[in-house]
PDB file of N, CA and C in Angstrom:
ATOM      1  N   UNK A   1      -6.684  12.659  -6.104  1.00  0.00           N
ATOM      2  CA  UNK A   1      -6.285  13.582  -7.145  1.00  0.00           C
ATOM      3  C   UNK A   1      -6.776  14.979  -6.771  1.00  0.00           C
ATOM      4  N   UNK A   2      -6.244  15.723  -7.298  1.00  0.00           N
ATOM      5  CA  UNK A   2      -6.326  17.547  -6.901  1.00  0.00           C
ATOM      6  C   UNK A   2      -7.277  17.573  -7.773  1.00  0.00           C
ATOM      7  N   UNK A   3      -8.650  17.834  -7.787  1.00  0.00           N
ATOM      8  CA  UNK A   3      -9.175  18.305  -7.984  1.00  0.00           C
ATOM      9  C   UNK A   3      -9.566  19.922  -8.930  1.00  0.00           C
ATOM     10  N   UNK A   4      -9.100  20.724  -8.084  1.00  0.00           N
ATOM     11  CA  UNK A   4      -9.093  21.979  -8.357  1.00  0.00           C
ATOM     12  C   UNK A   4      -7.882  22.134  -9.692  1.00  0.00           C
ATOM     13  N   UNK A   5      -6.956  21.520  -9.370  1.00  0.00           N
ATOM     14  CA  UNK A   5      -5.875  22.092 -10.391  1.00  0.00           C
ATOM     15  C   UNK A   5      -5.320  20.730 -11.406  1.00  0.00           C
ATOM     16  N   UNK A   6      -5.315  19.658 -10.903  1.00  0.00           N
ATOM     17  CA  UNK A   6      -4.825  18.280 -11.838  1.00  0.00           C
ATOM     18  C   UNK A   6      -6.265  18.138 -12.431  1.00  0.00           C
ATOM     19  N   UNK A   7      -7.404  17.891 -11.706  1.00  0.00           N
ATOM     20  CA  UNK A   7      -8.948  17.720 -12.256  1.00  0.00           C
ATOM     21  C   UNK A   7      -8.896  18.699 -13.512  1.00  0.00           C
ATOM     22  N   UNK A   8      -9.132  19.910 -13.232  1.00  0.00           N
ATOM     23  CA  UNK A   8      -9.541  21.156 -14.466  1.00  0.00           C
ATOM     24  C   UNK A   8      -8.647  20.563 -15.376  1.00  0.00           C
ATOM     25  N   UNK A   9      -7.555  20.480 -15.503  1.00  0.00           N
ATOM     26  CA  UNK A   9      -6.424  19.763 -16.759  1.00  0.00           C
ATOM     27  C   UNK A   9      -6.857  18.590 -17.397  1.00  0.00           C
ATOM     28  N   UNK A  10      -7.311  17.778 -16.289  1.00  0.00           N
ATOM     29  CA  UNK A  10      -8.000  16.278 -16.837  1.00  0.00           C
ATOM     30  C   UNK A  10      -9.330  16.691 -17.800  1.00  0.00           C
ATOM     31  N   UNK A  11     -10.137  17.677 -16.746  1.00  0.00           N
ATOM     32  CA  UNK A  11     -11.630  18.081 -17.661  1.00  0.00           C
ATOM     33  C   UNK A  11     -11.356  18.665 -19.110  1.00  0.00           C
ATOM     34  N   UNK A  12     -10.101  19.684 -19.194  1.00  0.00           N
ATOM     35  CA  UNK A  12     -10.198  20.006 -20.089  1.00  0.00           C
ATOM     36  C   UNK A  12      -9.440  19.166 -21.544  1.00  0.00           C
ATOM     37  N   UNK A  13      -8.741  18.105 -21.343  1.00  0.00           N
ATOM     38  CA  UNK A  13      -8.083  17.642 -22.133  1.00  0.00           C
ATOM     39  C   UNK A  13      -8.704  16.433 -22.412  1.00  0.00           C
ATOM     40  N   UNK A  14      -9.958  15.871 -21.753  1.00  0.00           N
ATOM     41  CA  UNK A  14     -10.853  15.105 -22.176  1.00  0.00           C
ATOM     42  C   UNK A  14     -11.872  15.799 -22.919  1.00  0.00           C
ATOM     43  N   UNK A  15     -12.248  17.141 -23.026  1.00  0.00           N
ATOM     44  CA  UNK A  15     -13.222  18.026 -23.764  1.00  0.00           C
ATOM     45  C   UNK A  15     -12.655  18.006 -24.606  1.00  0.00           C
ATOM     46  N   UNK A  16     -11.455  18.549 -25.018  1.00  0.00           N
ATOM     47  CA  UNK A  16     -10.312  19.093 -26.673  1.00  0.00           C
ATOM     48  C   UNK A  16     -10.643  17.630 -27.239  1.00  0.00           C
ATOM     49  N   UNK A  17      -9.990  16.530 -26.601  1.00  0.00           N
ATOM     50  CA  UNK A  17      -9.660  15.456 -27.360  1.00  0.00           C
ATOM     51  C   UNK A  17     -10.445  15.120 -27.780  1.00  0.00           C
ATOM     52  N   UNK A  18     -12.312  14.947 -27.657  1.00  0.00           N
ATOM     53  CA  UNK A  18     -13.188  14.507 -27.718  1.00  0.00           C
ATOM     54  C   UNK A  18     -14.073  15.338 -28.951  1.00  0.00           C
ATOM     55  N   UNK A  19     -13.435  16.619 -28.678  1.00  0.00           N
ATOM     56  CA  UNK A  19     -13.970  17.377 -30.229  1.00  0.00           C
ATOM     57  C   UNK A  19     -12.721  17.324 -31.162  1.00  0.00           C
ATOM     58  N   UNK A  20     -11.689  17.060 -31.112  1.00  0.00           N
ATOM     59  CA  UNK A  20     -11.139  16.594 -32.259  1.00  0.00           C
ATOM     60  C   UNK A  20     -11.172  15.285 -32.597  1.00  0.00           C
ATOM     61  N   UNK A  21     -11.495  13.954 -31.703  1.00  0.00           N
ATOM     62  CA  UNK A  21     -12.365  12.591 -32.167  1.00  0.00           C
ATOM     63  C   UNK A  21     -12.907  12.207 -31.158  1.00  0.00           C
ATOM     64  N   UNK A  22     -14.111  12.192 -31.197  1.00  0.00           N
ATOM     65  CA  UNK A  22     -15.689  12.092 -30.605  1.00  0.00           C
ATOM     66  C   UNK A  22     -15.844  10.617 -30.144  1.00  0.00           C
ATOM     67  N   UNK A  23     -14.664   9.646 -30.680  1.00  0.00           N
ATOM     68  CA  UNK A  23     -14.746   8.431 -30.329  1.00  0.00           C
ATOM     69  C   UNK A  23     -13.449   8.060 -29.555  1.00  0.00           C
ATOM     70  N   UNK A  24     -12.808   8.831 -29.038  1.00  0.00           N
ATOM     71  CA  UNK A  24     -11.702   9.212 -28.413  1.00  0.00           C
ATOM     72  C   UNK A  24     -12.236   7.954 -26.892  1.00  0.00           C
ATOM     73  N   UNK A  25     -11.186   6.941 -26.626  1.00  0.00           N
ATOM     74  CA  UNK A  25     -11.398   6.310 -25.281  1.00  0.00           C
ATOM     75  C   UNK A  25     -10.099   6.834 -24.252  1.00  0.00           C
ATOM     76  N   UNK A  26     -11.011   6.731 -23.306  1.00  0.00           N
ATOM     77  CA  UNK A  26     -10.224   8.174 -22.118  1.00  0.00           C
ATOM     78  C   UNK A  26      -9.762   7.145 -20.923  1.00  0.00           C
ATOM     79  N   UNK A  27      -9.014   6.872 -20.561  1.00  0.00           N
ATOM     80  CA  UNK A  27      -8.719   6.254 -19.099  1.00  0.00           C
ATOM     81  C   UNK A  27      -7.686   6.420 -17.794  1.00  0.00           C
ATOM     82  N   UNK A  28      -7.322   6.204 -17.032  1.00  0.00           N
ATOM     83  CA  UNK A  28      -6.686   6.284 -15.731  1.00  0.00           C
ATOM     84  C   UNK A  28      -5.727   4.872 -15.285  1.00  0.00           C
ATOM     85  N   UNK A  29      -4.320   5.177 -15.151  1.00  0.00           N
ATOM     86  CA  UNK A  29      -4.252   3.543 -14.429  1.00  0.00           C
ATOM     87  C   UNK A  29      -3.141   4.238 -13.023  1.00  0.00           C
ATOM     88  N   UNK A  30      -3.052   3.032 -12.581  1.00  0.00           N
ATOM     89  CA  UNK A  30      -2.340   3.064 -11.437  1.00  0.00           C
ATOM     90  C   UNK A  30      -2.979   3.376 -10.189  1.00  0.00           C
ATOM     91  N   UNK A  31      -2.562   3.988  -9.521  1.00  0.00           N
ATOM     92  CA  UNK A  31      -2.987   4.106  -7.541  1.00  0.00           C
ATOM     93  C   UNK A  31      -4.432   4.460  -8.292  1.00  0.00           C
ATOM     94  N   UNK A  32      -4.703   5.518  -8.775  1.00  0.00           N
ATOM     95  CA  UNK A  32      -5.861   6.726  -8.728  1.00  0.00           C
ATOM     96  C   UNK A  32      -6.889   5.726  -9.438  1.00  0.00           C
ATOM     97  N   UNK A  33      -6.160   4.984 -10.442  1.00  0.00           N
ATOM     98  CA  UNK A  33      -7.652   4.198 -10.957  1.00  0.00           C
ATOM     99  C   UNK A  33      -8.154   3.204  -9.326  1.00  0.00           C
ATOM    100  N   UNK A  34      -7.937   3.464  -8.268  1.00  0.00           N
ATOM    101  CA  UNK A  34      -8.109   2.613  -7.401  1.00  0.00           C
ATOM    102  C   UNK A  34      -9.154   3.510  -6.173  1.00  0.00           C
ATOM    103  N   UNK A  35      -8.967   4.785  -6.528  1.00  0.00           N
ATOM    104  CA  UNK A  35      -9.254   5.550  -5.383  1.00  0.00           C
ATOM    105  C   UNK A  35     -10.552   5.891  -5.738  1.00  0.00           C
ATOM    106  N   UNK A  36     -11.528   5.914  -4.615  1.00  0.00           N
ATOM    107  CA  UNK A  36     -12.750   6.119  -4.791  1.00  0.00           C
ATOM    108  C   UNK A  36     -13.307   7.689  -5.320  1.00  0.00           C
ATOM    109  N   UNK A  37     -12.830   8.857  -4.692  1.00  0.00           N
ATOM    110  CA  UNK A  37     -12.742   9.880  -4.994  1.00  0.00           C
ATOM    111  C   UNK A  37     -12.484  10.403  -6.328  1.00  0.00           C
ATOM    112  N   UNK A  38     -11.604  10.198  -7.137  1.00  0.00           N
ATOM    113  CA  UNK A  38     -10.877   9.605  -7.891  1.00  0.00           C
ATOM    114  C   UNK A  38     -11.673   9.432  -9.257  1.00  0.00           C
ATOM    115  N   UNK A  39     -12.280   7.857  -8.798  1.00  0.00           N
ATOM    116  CA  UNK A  39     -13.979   7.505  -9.753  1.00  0.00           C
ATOM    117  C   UNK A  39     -14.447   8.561  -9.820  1.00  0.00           C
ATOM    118  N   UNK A  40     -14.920   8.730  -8.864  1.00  0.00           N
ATOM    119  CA  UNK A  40     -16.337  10.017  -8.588  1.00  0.00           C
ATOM    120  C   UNK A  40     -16.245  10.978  -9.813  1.00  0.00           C
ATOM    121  N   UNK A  41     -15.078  11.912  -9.861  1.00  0.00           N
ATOM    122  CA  UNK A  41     -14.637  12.832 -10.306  1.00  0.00           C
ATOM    123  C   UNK A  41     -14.538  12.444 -11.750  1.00  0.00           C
ATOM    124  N   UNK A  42     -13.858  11.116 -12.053  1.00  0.00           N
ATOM    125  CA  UNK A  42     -13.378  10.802 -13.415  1.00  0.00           C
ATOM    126  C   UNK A  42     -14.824  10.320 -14.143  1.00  0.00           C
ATOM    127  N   UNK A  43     -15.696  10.090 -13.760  1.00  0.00           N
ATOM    128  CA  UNK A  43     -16.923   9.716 -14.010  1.00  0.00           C
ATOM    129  C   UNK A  43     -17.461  10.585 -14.531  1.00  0.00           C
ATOM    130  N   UNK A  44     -17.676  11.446 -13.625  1.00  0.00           N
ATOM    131  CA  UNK A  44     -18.532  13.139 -14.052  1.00  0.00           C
ATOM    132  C   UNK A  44     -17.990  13.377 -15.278  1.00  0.00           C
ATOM    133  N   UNK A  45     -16.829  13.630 -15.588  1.00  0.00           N
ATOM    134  CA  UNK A  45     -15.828  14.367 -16.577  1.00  0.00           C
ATOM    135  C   UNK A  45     -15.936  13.397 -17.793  1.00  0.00           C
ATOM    136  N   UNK A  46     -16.288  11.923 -17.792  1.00  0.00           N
ATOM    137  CA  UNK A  46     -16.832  10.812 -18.933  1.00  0.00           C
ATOM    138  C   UNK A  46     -15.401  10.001 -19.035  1.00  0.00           C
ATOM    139  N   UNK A  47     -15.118   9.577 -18.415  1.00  0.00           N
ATOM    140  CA  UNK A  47     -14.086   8.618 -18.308  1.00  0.00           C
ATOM    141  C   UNK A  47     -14.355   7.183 -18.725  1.00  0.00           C
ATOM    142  N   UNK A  48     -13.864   6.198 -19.363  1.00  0.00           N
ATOM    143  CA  UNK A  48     -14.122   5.173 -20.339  1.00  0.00           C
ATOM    144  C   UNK A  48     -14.096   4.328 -19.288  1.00  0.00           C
ATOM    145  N   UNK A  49     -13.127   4.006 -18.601  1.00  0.00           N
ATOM    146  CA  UNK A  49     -12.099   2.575 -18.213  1.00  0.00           C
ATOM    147  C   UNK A  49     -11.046   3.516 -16.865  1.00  0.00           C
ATOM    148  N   UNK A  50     -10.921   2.691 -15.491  1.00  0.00           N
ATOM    149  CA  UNK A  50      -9.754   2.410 -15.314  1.00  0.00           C
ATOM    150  C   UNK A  50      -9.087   1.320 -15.267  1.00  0.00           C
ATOM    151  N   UNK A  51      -7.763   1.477 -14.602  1.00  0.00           N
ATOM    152  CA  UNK A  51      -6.980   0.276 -14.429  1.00  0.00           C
ATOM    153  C   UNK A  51      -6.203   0.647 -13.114  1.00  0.00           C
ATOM    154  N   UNK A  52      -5.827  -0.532 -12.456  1.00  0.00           N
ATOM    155  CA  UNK A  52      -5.575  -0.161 -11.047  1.00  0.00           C
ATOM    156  C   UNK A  52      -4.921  -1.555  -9.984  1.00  0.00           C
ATOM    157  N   UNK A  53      -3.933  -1.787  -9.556  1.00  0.00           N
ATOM    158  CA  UNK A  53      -3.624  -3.145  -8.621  1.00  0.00           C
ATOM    159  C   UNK A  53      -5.043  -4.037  -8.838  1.00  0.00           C
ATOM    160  N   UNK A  54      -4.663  -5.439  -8.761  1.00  0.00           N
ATOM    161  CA  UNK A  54      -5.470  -6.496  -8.296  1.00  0.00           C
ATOM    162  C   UNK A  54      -6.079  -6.015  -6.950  1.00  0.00           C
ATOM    163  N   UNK A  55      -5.910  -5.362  -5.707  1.00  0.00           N
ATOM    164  CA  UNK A  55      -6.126  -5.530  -4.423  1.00  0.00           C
ATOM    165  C   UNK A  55      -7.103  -4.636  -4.269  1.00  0.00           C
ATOM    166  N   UNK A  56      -7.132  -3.851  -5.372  1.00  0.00           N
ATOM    167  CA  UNK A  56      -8.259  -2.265  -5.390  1.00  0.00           C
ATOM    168  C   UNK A  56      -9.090  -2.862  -6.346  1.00  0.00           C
ATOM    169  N   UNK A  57      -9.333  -3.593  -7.145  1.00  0.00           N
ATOM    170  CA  UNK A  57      -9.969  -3.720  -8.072  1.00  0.00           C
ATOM    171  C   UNK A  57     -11.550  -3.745  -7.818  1.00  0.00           C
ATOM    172  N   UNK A  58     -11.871  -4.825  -6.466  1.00  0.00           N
ATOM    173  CA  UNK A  58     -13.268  -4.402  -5.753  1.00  0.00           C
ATOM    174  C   UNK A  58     -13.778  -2.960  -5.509  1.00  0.00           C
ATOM    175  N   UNK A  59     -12.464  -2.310  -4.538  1.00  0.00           N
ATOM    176  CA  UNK A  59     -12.875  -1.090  -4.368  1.00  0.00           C
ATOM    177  C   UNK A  59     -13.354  -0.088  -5.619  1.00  0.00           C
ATOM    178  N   UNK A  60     -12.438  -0.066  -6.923  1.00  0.00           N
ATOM    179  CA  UNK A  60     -12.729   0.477  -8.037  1.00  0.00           C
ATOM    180  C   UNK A  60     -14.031   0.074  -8.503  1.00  0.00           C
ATOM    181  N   UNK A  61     -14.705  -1.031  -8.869  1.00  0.00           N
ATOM    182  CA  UNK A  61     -15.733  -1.635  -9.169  1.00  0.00           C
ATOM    183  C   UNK A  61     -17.176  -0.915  -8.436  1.00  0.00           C
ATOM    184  N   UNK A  62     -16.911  -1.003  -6.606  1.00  0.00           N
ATOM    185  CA  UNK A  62     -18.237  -0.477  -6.095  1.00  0.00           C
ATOM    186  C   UNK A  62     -17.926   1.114  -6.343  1.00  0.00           C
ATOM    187  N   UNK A  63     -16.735   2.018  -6.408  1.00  0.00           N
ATOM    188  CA  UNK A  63     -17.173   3.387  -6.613  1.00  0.00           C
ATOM    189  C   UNK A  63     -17.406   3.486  -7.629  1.00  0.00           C
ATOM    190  N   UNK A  64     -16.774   3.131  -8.764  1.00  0.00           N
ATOM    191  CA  UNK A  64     -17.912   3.424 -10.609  1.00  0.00           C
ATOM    192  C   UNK A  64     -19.651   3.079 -10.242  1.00  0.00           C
ATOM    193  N   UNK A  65     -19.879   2.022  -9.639  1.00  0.00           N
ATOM    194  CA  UNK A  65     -21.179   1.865  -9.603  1.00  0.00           C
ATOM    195  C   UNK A  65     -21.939   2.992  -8.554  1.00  0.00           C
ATOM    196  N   UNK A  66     -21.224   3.076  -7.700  1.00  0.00           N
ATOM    197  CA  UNK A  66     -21.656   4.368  -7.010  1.00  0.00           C
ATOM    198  C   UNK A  66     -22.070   5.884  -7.728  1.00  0.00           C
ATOM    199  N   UNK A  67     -20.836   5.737  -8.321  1.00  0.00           N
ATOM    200  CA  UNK A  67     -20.436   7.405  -8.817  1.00  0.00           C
ATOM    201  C   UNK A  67     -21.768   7.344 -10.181  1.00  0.00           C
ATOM    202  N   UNK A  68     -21.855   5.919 -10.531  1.00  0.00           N
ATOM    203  CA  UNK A  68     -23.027   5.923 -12.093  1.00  0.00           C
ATOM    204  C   UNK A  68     -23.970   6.034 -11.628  1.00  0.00           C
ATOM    205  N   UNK A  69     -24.941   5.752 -10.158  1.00  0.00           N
ATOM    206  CA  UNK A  69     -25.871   5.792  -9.746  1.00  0.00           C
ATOM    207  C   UNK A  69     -25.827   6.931  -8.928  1.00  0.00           C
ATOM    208  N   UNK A  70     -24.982   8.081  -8.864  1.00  0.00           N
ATOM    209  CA  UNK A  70     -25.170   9.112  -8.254  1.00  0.00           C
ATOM    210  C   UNK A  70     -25.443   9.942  -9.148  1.00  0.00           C
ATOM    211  N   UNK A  71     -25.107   9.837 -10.466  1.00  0.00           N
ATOM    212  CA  UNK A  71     -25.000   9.973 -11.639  1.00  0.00           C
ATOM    213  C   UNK A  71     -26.161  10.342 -12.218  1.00  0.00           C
ATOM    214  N   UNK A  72     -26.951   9.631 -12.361  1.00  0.00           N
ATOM    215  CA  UNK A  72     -28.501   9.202 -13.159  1.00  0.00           C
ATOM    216  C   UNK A  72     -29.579   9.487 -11.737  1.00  0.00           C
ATOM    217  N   UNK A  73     -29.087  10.169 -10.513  1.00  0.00           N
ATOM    218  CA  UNK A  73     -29.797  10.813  -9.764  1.00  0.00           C
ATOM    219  C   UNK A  73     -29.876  11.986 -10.382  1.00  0.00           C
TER     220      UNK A  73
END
């Protein structure tokens, strides 16, 4: 995911939504819920949940745990 220009859109429309309901659940599906980079980024920004192929699903699994323990560094 672009970062610079799809990211800022993602950051900011998870901020709005979240002050108009604070219990707002935020998620990703398809290729990107699969991509490690992807996590990283969607993590920082407070992302709930993805969803993503059966075949990525490992891969998705070790980068959330990555990106949460890079996290709480």
């Amino acid at each position: 995911m672009d970062q610079k220009g799809v990211g800022k859109l993602v950051k900011m429309s998870f901020k709005l939504g979240r002050e108009t309901n604070p219990h707002l659940h935020v998620g990703i599906c398809g290729e990107h819920g699969g991509d490690p980079d992807t996590i990283e980024f969607l993590n920082s920004v407070g992302i709930d949940y993805v969803s993503c192929s059966p075949f990525r699903v490992p891969i998705a699994r070790l980068a959330a745990a990555q990106a949460k323990i890079k996290q709480s560094k």
